[in-house]
C-alpha atoms as a PDB file:
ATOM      1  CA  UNK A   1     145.544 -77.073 -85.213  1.00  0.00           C
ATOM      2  CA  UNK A   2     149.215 -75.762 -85.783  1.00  0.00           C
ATOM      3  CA  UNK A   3     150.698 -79.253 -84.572  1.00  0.00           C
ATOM      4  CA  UNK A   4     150.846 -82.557 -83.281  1.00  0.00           C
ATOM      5  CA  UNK A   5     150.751 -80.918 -79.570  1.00  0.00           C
ATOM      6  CA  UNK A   6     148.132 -79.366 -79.982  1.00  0.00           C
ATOM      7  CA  UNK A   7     144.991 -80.307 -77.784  1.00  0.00           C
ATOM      8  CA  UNK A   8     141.639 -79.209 -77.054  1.00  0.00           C
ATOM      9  CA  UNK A   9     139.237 -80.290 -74.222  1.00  0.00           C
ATOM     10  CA  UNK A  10     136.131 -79.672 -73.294  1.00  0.00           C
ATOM     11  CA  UNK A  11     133.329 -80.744 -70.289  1.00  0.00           C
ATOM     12  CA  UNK A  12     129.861 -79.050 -70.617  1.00  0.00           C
ATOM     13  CA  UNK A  13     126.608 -79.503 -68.494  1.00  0.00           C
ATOM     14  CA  UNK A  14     123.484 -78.861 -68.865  1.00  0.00           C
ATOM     15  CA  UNK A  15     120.117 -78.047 -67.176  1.00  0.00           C
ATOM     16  CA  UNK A  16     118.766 -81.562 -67.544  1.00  0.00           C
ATOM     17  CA  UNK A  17     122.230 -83.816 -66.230  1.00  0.00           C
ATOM     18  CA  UNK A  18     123.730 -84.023 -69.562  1.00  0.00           C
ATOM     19  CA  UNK A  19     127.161 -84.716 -69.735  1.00  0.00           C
ATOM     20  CA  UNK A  20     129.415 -84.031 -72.272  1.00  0.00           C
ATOM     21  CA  UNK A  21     133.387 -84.340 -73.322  1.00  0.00           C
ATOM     22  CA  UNK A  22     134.866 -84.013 -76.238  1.00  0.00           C
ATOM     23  CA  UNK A  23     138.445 -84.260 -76.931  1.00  0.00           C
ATOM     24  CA  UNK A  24     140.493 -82.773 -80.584  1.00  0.00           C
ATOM     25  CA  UNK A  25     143.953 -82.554 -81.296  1.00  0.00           C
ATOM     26  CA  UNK A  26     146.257 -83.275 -84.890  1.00  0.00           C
ATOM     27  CA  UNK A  27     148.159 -86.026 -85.248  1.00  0.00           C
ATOM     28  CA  UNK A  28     149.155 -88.713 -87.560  1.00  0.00           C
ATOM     29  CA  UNK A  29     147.734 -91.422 -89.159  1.00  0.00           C
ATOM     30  CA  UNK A  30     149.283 -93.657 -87.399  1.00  0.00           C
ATOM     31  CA  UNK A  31     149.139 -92.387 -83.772  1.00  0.00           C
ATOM     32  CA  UNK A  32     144.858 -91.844 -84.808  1.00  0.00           C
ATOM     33  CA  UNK A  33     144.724 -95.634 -85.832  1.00  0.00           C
ATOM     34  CA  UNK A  34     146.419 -96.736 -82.445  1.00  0.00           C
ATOM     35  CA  UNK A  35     143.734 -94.850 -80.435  1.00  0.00           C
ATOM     36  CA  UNK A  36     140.927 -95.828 -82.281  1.00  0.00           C
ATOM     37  CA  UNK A  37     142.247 -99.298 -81.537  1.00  0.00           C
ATOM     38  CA  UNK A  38     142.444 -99.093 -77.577  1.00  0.00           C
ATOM     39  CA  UNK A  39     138.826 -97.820 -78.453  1.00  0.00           C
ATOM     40  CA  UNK A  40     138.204-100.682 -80.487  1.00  0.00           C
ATOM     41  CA  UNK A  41     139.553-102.936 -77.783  1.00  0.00           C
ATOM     42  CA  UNK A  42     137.291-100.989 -74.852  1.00  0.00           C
ATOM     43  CA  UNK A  43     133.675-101.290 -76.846  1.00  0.00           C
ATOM     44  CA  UNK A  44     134.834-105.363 -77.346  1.00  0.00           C
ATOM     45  CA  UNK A  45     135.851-105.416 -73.826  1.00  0.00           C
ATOM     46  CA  UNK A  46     132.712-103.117 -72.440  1.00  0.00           C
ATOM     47  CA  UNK A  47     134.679-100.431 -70.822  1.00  0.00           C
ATOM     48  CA  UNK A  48     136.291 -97.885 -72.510  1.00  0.00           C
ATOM     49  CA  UNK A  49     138.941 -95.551 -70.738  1.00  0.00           C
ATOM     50  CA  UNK A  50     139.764 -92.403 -72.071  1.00  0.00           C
ATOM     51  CA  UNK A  51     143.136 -90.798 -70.815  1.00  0.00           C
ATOM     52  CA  UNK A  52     144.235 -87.244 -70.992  1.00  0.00           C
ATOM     53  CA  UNK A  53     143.590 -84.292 -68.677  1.00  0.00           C
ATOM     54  CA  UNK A  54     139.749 -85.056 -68.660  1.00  0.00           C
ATOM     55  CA  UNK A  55     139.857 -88.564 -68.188  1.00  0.00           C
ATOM     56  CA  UNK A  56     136.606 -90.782 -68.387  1.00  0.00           C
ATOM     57  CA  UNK A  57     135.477 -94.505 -68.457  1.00  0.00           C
ATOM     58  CA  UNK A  58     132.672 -95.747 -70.453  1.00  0.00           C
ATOM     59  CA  UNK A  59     130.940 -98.607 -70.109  1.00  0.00           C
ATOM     60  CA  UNK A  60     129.439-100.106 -73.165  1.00  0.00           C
ATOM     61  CA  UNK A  61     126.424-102.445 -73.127  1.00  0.00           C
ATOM     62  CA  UNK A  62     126.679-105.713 -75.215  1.00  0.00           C
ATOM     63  CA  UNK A  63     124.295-104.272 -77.812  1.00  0.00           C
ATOM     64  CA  UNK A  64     123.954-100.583 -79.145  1.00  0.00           C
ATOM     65  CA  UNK A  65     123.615 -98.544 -82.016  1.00  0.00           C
ATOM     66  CA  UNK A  66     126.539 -98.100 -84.425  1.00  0.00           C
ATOM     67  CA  UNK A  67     126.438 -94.803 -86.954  1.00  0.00           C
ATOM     68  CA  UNK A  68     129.082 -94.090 -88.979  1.00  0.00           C
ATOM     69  CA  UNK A  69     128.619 -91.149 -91.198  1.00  0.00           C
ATOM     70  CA  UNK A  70     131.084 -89.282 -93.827  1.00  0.00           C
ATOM     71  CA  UNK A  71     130.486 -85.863 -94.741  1.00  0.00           C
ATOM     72  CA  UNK A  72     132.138 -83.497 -97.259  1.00  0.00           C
ATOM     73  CA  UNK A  73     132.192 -80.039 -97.978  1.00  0.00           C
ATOM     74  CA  UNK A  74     134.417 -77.498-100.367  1.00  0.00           C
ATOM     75  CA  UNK A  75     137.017 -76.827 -97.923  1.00  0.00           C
ATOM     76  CA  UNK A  76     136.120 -79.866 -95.165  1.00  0.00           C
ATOM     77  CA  UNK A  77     135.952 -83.405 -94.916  1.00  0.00           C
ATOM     78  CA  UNK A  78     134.642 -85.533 -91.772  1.00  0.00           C
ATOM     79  CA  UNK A  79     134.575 -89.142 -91.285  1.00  0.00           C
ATOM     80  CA  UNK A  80     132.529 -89.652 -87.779  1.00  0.00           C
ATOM     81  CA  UNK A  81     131.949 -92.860 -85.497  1.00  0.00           C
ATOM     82  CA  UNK A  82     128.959 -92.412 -82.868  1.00  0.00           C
ATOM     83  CA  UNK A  83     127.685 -95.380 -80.482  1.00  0.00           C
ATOM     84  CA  UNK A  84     124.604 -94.899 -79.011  1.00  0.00           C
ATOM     85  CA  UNK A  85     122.086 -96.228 -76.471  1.00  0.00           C
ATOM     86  CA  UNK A  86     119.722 -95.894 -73.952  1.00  0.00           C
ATOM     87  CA  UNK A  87     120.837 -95.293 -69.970  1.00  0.00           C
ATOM     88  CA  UNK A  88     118.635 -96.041 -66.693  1.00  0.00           C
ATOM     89  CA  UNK A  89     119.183 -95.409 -63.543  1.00  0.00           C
ATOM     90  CA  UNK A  90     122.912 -94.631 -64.231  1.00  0.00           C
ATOM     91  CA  UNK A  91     123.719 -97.517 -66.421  1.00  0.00           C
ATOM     92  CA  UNK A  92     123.936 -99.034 -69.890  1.00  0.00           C
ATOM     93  CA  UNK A  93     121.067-100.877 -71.295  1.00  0.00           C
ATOM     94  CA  UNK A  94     121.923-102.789 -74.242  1.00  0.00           C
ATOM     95  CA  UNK A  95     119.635-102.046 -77.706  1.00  0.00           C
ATOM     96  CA  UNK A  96     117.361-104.574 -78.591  1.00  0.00           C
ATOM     97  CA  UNK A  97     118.448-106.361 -81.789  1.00  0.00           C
END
């Protein structure tokens, strides 16, 4: 975390098909807000596309489970936004209300 170029990318699999990427780098308010925004846009939209070196689409049902949670610590604070729901066959299956 020594700038705003820093970046840090990740892909993992595991035993049972689970697919995971997560993405972390510094930057500024401003530059977080406008991502969050294109995200914001995608989930409305019900596709998001995420750029960068390991690129990904998601497509979002029309119903799913919003958590937001804030956590702090001494030394840490974290302010997460997790959507959630259930996948067959390969797609998105929107939560019942």
């Amino acid at each position: 975390m020594a700038n705003d170029q820093q970046e840090s990318e990740a892909e993992a699999e595991s035993a049972d098909d689970e697919t995971e990427r997560e993405g972390e780098r510094v930057m500024s308010r401003a530059d977080g807000a406008g991502i969050l925004r294109e995200v914001a846009d995608g989930v409305e939209n019900g596709t998001v596309d995420i750029e960068g070196e390991n690129s990904f689409t998601v497509a979002v049902p029309e119903h799913f489970e919003l958590e937001v949670e804030y956590e702090v610590t001494d030394d840490e604070a974290e302010f997460e936004v997790e959507l959630e729901w259930q996948m067959e066959d390969g797609e998105p299956v929107s939560a019942n209300e």
